[in-house]
C-alpha atoms as a PDB file:
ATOM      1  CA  UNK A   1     -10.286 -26.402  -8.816  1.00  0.00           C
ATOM      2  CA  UNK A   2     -13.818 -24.818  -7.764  1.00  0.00           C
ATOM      3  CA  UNK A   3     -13.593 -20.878  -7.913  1.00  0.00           C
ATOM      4  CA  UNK A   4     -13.852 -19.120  -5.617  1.00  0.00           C
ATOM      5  CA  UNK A   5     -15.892 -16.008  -5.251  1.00  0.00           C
ATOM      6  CA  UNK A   6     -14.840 -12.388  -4.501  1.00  0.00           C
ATOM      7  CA  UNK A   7     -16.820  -9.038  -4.557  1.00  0.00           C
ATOM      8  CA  UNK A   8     -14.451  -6.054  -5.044  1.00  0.00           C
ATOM      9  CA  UNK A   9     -15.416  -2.726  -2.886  1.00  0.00           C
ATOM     10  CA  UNK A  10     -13.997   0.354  -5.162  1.00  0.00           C
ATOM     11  CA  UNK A  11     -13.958  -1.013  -8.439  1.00  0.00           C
ATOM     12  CA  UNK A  12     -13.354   2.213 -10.086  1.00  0.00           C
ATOM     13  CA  UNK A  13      -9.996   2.687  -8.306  1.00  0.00           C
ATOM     14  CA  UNK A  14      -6.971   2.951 -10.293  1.00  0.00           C
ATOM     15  CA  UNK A  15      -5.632   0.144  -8.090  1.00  0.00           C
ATOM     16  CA  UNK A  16      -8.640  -1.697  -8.438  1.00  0.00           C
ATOM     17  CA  UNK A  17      -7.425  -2.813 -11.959  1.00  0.00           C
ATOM     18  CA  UNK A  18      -4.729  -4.929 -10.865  1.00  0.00           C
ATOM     19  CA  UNK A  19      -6.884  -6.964  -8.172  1.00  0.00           C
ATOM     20  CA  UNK A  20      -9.499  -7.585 -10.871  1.00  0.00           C
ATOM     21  CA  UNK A  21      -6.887  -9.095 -13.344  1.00  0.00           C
ATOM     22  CA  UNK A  22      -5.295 -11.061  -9.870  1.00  0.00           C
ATOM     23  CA  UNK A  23      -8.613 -12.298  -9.494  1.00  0.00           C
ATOM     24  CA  UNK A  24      -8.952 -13.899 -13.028  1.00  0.00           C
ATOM     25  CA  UNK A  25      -5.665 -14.845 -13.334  1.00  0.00           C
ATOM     26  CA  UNK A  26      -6.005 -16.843 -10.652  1.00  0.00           C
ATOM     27  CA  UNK A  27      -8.946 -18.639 -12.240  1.00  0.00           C
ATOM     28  CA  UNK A  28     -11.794 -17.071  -9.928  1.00  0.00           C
ATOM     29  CA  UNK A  29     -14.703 -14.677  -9.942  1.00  0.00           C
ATOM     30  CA  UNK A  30     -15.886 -11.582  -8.770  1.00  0.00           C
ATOM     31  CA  UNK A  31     -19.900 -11.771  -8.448  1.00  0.00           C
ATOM     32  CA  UNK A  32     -20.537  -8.194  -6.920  1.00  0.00           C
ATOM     33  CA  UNK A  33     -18.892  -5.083  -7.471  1.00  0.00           C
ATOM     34  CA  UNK A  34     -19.223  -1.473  -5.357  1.00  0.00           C
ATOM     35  CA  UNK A  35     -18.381   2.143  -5.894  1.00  0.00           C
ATOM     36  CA  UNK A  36     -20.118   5.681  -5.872  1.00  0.00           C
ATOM     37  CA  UNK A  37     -18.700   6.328  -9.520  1.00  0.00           C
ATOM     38  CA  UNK A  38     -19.729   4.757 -12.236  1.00  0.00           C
ATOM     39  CA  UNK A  39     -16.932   4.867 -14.642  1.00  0.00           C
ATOM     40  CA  UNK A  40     -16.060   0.907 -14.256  1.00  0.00           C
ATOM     41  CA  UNK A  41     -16.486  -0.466 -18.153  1.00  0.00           C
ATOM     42  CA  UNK A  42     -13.168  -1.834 -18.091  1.00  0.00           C
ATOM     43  CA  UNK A  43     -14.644  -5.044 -15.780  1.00  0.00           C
ATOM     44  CA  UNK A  44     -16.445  -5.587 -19.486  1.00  0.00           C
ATOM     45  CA  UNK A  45     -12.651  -7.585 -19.861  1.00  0.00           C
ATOM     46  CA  UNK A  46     -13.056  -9.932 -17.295  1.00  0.00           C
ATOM     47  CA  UNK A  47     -16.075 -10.188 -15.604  1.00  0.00           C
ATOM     48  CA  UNK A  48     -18.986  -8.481 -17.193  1.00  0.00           C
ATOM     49  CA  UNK A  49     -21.967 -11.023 -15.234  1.00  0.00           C
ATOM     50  CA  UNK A  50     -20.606  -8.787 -12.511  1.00  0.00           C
ATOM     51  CA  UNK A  51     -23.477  -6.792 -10.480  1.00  0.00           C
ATOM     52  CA  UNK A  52     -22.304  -3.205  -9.588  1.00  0.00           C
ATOM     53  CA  UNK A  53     -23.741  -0.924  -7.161  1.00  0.00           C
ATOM     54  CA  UNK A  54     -23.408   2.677  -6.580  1.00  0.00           C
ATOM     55  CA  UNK A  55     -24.499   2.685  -3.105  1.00  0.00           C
ATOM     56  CA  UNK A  56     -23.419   0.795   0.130  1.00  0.00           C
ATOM     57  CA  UNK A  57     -27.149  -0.184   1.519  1.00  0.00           C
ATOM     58  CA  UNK A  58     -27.900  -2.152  -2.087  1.00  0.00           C
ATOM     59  CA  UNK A  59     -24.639  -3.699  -1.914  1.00  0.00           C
ATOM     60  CA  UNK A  60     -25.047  -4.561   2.068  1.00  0.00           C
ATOM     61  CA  UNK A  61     -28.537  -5.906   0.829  1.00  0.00           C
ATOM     62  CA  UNK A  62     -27.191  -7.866  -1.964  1.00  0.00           C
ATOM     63  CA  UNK A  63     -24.133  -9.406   0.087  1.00  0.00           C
ATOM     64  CA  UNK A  64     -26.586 -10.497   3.111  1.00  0.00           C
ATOM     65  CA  UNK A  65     -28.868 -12.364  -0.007  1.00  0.00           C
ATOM     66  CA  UNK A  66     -26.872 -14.322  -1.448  1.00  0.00           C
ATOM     67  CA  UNK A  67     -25.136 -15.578   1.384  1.00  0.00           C
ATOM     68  CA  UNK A  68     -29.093 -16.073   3.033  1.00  0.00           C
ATOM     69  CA  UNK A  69     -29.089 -18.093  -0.605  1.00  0.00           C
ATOM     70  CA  UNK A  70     -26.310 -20.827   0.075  1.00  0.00           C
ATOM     71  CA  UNK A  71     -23.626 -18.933  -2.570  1.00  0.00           C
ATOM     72  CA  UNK A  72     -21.848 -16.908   0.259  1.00  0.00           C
ATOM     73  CA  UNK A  73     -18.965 -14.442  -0.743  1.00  0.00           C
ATOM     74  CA  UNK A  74     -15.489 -16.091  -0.407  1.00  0.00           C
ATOM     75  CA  UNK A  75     -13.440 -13.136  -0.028  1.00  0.00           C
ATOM     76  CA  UNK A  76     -13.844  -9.250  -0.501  1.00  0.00           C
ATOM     77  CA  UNK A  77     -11.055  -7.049  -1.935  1.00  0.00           C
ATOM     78  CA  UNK A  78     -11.124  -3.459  -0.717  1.00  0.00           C
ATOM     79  CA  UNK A  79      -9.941  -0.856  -3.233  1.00  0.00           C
ATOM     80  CA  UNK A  80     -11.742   1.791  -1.576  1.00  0.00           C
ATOM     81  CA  UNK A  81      -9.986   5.354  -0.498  1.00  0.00           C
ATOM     82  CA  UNK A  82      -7.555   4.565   2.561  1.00  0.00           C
ATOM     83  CA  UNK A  83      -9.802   6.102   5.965  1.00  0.00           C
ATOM     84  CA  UNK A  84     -12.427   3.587   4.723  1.00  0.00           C
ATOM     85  CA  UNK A  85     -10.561   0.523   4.669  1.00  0.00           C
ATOM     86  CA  UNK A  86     -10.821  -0.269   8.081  1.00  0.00           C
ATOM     87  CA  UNK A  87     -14.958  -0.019   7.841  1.00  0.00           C
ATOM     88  CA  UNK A  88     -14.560  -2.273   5.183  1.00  0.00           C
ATOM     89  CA  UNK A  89     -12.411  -4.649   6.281  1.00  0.00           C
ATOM     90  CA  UNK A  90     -15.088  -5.236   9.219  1.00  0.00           C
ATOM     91  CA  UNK A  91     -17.366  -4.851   6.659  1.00  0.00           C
ATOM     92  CA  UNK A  92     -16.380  -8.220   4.975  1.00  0.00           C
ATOM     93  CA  UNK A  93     -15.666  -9.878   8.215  1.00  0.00           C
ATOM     94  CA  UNK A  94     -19.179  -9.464   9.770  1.00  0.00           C
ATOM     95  CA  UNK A  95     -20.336 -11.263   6.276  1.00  0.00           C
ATOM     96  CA  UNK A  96     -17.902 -14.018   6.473  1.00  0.00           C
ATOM     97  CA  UNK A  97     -15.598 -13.672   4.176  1.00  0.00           C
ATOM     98  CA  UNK A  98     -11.712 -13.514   3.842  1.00  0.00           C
ATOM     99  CA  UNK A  99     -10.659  -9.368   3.518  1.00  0.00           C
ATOM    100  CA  UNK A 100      -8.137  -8.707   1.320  1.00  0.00           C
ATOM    101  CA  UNK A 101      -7.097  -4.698   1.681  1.00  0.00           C
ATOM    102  CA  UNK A 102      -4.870  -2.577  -0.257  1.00  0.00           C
ATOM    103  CA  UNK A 103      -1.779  -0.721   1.253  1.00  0.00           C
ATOM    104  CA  UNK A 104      -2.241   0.850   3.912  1.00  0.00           C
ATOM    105  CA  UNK A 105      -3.990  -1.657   5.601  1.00  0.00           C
ATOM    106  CA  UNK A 106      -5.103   1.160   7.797  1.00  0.00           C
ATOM    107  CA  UNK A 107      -3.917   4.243   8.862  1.00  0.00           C
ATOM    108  CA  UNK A 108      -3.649   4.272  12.692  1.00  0.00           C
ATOM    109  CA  UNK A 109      -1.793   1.151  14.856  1.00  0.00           C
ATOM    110  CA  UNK A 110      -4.705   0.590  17.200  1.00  0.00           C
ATOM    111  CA  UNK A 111      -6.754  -0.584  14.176  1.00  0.00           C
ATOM    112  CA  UNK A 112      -4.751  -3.180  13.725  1.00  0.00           C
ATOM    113  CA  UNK A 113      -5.286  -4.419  17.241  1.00  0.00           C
ATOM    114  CA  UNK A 114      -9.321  -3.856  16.961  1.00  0.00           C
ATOM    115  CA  UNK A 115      -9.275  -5.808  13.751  1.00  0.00           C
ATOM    116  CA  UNK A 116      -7.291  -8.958  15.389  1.00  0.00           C
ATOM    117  CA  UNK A 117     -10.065  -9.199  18.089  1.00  0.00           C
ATOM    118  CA  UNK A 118     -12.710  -8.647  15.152  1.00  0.00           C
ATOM    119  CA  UNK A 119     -10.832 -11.800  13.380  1.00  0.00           C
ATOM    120  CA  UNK A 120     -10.907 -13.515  16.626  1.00  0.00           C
ATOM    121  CA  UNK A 121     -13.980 -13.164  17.194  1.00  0.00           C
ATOM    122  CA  UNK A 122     -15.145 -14.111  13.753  1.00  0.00           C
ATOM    123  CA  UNK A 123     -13.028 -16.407  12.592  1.00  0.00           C
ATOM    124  CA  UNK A 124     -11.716 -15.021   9.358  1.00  0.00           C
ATOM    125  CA  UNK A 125      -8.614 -13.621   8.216  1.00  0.00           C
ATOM    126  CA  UNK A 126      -7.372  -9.823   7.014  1.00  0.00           C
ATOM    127  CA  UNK A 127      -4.753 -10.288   3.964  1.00  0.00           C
ATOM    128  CA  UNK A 128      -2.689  -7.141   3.395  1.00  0.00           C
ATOM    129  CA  UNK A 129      -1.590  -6.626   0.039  1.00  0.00           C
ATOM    130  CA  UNK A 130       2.697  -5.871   0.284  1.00  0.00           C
ATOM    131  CA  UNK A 131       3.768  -7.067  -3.290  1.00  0.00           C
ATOM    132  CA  UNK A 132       7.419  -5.627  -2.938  1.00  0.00           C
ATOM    133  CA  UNK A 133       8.084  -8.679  -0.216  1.00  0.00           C
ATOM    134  CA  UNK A 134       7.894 -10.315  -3.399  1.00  0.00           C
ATOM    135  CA  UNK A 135       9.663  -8.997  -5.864  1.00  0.00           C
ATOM    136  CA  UNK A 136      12.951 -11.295  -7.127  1.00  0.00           C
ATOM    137  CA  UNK A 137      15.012  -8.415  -6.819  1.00  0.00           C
ATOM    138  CA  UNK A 138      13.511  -7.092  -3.544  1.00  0.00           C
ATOM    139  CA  UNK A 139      13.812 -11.351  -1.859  1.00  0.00           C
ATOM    140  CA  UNK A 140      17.128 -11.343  -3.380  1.00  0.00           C
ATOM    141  CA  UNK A 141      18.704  -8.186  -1.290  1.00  0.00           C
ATOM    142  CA  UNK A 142      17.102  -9.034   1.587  1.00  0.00           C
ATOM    143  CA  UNK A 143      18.742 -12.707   1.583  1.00  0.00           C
ATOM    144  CA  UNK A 144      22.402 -10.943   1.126  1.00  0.00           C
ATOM    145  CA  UNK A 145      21.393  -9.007   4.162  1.00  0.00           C
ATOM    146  CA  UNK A 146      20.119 -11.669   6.256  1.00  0.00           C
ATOM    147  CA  UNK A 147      23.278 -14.001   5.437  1.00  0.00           C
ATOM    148  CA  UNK A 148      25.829 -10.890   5.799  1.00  0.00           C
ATOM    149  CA  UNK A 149      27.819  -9.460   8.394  1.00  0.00           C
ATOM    150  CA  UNK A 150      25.417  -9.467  11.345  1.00  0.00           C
ATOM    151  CA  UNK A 151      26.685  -6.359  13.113  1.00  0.00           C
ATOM    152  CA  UNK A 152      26.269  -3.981   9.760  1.00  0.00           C
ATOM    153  CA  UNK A 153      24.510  -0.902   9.493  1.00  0.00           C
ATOM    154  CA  UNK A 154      23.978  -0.288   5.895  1.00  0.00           C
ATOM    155  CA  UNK A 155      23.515   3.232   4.753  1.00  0.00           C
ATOM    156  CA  UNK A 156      20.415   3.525   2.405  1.00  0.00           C
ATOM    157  CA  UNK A 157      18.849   6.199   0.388  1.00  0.00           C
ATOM    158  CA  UNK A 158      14.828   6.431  -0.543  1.00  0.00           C
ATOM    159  CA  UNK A 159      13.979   9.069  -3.431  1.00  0.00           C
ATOM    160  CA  UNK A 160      10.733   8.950  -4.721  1.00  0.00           C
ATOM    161  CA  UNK A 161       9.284  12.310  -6.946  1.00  0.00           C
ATOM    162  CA  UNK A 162       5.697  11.263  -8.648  1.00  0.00           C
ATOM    163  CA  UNK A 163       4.282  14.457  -9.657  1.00  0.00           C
ATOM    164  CA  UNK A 164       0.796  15.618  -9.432  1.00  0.00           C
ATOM    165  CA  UNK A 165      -1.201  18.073 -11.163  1.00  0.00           C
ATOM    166  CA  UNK A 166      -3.588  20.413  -8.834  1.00  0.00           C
ATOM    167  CA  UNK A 167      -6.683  17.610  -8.678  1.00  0.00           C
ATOM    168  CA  UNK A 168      -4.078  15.943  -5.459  1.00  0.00           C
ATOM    169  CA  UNK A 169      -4.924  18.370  -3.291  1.00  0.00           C
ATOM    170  CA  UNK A 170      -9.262  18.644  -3.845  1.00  0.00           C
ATOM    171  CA  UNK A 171      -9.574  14.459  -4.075  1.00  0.00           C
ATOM    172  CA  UNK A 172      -9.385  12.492  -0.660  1.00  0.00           C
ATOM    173  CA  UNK A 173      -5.617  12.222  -1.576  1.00  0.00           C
ATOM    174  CA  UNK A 174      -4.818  15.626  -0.615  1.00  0.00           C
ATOM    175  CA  UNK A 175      -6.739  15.247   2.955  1.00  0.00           C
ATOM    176  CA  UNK A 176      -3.874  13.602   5.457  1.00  0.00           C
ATOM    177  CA  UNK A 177      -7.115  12.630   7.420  1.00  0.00           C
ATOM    178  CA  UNK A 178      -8.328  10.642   4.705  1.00  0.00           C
ATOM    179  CA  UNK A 179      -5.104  10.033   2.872  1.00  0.00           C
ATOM    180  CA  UNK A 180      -2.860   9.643   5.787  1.00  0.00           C
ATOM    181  CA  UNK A 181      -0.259  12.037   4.067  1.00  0.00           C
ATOM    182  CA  UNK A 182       2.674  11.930   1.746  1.00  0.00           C
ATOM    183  CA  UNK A 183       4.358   9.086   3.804  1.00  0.00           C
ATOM    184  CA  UNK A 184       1.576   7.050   3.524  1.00  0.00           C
ATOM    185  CA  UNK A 185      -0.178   7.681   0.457  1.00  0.00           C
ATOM    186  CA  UNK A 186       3.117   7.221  -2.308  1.00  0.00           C
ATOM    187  CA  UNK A 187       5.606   5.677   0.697  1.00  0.00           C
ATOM    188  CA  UNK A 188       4.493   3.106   2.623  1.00  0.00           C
ATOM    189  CA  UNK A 189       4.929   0.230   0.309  1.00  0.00           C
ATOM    190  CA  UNK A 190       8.806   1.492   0.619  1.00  0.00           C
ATOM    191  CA  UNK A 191       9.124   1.524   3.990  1.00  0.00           C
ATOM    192  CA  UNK A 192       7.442  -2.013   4.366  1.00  0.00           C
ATOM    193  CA  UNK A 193       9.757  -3.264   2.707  1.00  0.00           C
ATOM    194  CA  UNK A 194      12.761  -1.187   3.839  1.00  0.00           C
ATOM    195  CA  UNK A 195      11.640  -2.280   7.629  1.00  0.00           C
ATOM    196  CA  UNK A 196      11.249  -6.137   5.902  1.00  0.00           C
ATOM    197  CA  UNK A 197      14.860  -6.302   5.087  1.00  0.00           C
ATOM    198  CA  UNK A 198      16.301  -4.207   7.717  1.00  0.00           C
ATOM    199  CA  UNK A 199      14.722  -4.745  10.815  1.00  0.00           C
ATOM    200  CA  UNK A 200      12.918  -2.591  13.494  1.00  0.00           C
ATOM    201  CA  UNK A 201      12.542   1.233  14.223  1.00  0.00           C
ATOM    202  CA  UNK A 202      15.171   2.826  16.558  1.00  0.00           C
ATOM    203  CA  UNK A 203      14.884   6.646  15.274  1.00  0.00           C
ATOM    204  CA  UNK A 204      12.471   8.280  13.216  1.00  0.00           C
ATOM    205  CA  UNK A 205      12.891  11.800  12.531  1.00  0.00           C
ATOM    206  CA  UNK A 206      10.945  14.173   9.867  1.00  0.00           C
ATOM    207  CA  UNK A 207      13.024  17.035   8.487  1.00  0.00           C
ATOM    208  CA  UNK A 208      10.379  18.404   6.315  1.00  0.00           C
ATOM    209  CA  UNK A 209       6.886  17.857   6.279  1.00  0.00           C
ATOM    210  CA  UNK A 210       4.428  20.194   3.640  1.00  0.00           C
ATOM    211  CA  UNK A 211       1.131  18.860   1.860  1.00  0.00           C
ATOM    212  CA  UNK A 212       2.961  17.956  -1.220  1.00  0.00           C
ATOM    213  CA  UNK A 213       6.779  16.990  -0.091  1.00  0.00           C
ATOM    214  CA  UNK A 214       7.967  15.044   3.197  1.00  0.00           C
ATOM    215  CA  UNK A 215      11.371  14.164   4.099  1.00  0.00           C
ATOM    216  CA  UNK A 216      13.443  11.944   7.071  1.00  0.00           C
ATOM    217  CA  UNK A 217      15.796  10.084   8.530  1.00  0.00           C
ATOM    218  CA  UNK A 218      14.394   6.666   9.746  1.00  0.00           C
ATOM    219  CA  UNK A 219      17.329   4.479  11.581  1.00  0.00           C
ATOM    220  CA  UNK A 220      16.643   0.429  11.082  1.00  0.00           C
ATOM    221  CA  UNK A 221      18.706  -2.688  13.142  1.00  0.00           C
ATOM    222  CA  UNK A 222      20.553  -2.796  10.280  1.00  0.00           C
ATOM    223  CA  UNK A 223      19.983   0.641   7.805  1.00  0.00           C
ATOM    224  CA  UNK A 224      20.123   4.291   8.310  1.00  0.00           C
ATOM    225  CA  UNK A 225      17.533   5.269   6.105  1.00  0.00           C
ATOM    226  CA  UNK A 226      17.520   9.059   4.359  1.00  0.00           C
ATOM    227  CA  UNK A 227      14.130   9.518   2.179  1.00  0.00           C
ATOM    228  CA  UNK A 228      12.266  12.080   0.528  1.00  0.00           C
ATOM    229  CA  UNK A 229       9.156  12.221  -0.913  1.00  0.00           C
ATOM    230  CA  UNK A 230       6.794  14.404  -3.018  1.00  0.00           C
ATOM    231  CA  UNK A 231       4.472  14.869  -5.443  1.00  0.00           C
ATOM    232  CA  UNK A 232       5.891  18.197  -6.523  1.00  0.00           C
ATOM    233  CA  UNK A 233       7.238  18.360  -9.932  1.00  0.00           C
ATOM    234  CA  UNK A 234       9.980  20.779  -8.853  1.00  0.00           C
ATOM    235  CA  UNK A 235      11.422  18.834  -7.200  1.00  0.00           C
ATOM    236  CA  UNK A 236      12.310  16.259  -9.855  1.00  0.00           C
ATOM    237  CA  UNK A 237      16.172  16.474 -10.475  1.00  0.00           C
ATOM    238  CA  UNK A 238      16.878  18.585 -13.427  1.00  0.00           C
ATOM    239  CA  UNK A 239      18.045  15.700 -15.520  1.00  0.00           C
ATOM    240  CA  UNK A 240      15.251  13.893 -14.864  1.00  0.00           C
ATOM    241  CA  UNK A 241      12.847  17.252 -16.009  1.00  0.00           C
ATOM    242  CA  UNK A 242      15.401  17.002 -19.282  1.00  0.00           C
ATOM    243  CA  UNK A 243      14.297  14.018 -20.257  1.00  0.00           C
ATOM    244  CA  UNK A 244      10.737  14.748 -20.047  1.00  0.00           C
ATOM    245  CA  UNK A 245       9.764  12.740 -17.194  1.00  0.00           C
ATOM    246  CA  UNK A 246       7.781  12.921 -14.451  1.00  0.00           C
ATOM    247  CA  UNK A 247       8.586  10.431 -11.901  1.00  0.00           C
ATOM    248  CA  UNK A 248      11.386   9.658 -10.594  1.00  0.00           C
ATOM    249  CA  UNK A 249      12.300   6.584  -8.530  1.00  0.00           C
ATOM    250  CA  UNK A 250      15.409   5.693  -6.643  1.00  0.00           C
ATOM    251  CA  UNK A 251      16.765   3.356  -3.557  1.00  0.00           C
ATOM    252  CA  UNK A 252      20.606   3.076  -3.095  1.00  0.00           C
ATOM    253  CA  UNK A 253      22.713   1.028  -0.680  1.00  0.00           C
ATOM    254  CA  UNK A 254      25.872   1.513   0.054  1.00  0.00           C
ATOM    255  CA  UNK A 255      25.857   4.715  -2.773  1.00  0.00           C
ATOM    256  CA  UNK A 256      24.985   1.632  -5.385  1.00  0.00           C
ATOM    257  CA  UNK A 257      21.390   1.989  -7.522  1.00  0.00           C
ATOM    258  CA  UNK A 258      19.364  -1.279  -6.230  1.00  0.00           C
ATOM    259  CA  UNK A 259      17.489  -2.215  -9.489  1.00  0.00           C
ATOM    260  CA  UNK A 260      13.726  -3.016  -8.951  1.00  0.00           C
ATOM    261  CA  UNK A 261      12.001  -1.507 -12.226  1.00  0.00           C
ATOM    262  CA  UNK A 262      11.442  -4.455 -13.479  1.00  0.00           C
ATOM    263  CA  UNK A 263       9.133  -7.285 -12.555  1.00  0.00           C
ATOM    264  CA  UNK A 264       6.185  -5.271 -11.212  1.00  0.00           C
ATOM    265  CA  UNK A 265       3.491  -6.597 -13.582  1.00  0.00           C
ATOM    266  CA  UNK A 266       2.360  -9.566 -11.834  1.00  0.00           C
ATOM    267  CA  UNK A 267       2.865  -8.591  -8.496  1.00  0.00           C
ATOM    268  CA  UNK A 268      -0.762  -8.489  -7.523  1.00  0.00           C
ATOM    269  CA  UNK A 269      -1.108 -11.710  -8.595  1.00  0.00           C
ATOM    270  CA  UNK A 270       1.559 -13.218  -7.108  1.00  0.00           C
ATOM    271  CA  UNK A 271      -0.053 -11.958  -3.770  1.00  0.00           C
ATOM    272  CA  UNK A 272      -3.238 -13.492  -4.558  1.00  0.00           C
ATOM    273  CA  UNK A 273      -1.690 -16.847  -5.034  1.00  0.00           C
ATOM    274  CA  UNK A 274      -0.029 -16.773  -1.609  1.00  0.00           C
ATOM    275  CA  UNK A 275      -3.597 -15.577  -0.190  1.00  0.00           C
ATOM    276  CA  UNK A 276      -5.504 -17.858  -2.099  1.00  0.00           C
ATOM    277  CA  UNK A 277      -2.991 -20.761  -0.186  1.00  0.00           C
ATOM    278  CA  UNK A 278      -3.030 -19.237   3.044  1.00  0.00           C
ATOM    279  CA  UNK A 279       0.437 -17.677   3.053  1.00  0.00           C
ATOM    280  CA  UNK A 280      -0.358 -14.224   2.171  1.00  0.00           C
ATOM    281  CA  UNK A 281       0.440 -11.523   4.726  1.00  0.00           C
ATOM    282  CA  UNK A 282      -1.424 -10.531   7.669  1.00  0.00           C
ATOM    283  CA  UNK A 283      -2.378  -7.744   9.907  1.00  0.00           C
ATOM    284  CA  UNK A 284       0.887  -8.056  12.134  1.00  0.00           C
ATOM    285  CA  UNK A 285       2.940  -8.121   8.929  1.00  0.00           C
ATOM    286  CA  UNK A 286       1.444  -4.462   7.839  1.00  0.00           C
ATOM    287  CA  UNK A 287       1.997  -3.178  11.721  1.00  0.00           C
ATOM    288  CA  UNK A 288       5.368  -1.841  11.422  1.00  0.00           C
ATOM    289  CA  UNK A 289       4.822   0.313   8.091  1.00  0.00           C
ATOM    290  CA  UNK A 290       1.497   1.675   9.638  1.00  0.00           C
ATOM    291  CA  UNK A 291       3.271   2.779  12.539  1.00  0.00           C
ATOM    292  CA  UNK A 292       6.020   4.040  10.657  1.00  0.00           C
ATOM    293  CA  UNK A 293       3.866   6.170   8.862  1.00  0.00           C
ATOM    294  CA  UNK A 294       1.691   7.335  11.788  1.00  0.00           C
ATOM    295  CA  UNK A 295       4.912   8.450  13.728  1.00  0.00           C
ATOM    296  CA  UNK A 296       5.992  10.200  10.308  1.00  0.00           C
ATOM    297  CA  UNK A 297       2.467  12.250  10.035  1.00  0.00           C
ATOM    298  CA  UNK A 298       2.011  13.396  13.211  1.00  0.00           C
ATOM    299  CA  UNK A 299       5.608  14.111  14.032  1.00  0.00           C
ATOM    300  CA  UNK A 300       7.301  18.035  14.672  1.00  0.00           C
ATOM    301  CA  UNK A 301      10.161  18.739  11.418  1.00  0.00           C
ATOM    302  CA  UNK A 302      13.012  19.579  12.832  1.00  0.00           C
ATOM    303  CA  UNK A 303      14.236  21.464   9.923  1.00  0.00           C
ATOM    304  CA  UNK A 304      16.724  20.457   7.143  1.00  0.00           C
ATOM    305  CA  UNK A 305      19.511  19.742   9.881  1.00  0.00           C
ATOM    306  CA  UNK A 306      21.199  16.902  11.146  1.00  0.00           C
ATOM    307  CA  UNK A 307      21.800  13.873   8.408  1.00  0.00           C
ATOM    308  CA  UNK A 308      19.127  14.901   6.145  1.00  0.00           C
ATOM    309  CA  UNK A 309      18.366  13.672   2.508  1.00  0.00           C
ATOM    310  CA  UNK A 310      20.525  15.227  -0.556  1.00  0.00           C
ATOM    311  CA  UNK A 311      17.663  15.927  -2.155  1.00  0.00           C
ATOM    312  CA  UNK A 312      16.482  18.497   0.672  1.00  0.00           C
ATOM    313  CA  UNK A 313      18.843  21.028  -0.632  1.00  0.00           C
ATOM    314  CA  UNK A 314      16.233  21.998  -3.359  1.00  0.00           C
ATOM    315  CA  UNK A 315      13.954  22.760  -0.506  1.00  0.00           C
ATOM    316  CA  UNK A 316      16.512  25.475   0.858  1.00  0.00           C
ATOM    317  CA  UNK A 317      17.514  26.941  -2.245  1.00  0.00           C
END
């Protein structure tokens, strides 16, 4: 098999990591390399004929002369900080190349209709990276779903506490215009794949909405969804500050724990195999979480009323 070749735009990302190791797992290359810090020696472990830039214009340069050369770019990953992605997502398709973005594909749903005309127009896809579509435990519920009763409404619960120290709030994270907020930032992945298993959006409600903590009620065809977010370390449940921990992670159906902690590690590359054979998952398949999200972040709270997450009562207290 010939490789193929990929340059990666914000290589210094945390995230960036696992689409490097995708990339040579899957027996390809990455020939060019972007991002304004400089703090990237880990590529030494995989691809260290790599060039790197620290500033757009040389890498736009460098991009436009090697495809002038005959050794075009195959595809371009995009690690970069979320409000960028759809810039470089055009980016890669004005060059010719397959796109291959990070979650959240991008933060408003009118992108996503610019960027089908841009593929359209040029020929080449947008790949969306969703990994938890394929996660064995994740495929398995949602087959139980799709072959049970077909009038259900399942009752679900979404907790997810990953605590940050004060640095959130003065990196692009922090800025919802740049971040997208809470919901999108550390939830979106979940509500992909809550929306995945369980259908459509009927009701979607915030009950709480700060810079560090969010929390809703979203009602699916088949789920009413409770969830609660935040970055806010108090408010981890106390057993889980016992322990030590910071992070705590939890989806239950039907008052049952569904058990996903396992099985993460390869999930990047898993997603570049489907890409890599045309199956991977497209700009209509990220539509519903992105609107999800943008309904959550510019929605009113209503207040911790109504059928509001358990987890809320630490916010009234």
């Amino acid at each position: 098999m010939i490789s193929k070749k990929f340059a990666v735009i914000g290589i210094a990302g945390y995230i960036a990591r696992r689409h490097v190791k995708a990339i040579k797992d899957t027996g390809n290359i990455i020939v060019a390399t972007l991002d304004k810090f400089d703090n990237v020696g880990y590529i030494d472990d995989f691809f260290p004929e790599a060039d790197f830039f620290t500033e757009f214009e040389r890498f736009d340069r460098h991009i436009d002369k090697i495809k002038r050369q005959g050794n075009k770019i195959d595809y371009i990953s995009i690690c970069s900080p979320n409000y960028l992605h759809d810039s470089h997502i055009r980016f890669a398709l004005r060059n010719e190349t397959t796109a291959i973005c990070e979650k959240p594909i991008v933060l408003n749903p009118w992108n996503i209709d610019a960027l089908q005309e841009f593929e359209q127009h040029t020929g080449f896809r947008v790949y969306s990276i969703l990994q938890l579509r394929l996660h064995p435990s994740i495929v398995a519920l949602k087959k139980i779903i799709d072959d049970g009763p077909k009038d259900k409404i399942y009752n679900v619960n979404l907790s997810y506490i990953t605590s940050r120290g004060n640095w959130y709030h003065f990196s692009w994270k922090g800025d919802n215009e740049k971040s997208g907020g809470i919901a999108t930032n550390i939830g979106i992945h979940f509500f992909d794949m809550l929306a995945w298993i369980f259908g459509k959006v009927r009701i979607n409600t915030v009950n709480y909405s700060t810079k560090d903590t969010a929390a809703g009620y979203l009602e699916l065809e088949k789920a009413r969804v409770r969830w609660f977010l935040s970055i806010n370390y108090n408010n981890l449940p106390d057993e889980i500050k016992k322990l030590g921990q910071r992070t705590y992670r939890s989806i239950t159906l039907e008052g049952k724990e569904i058990e996903f902690s396992e099985g993460f590690t390869d999930l990047h590359t898993l997603s570049y195999k489907e890409i890599l054979n045309e199956k991977g998952f497209g700009l209509e398949d990220a539509r519903q979480s992105v609107e999800i999200c943008y309904a959550i972040r510019n929605a009113k709270p209503t207040g911790i009323t109504g059928d509001y997450h358990p987890l809320c009562r630490k916010l009234i207290n």
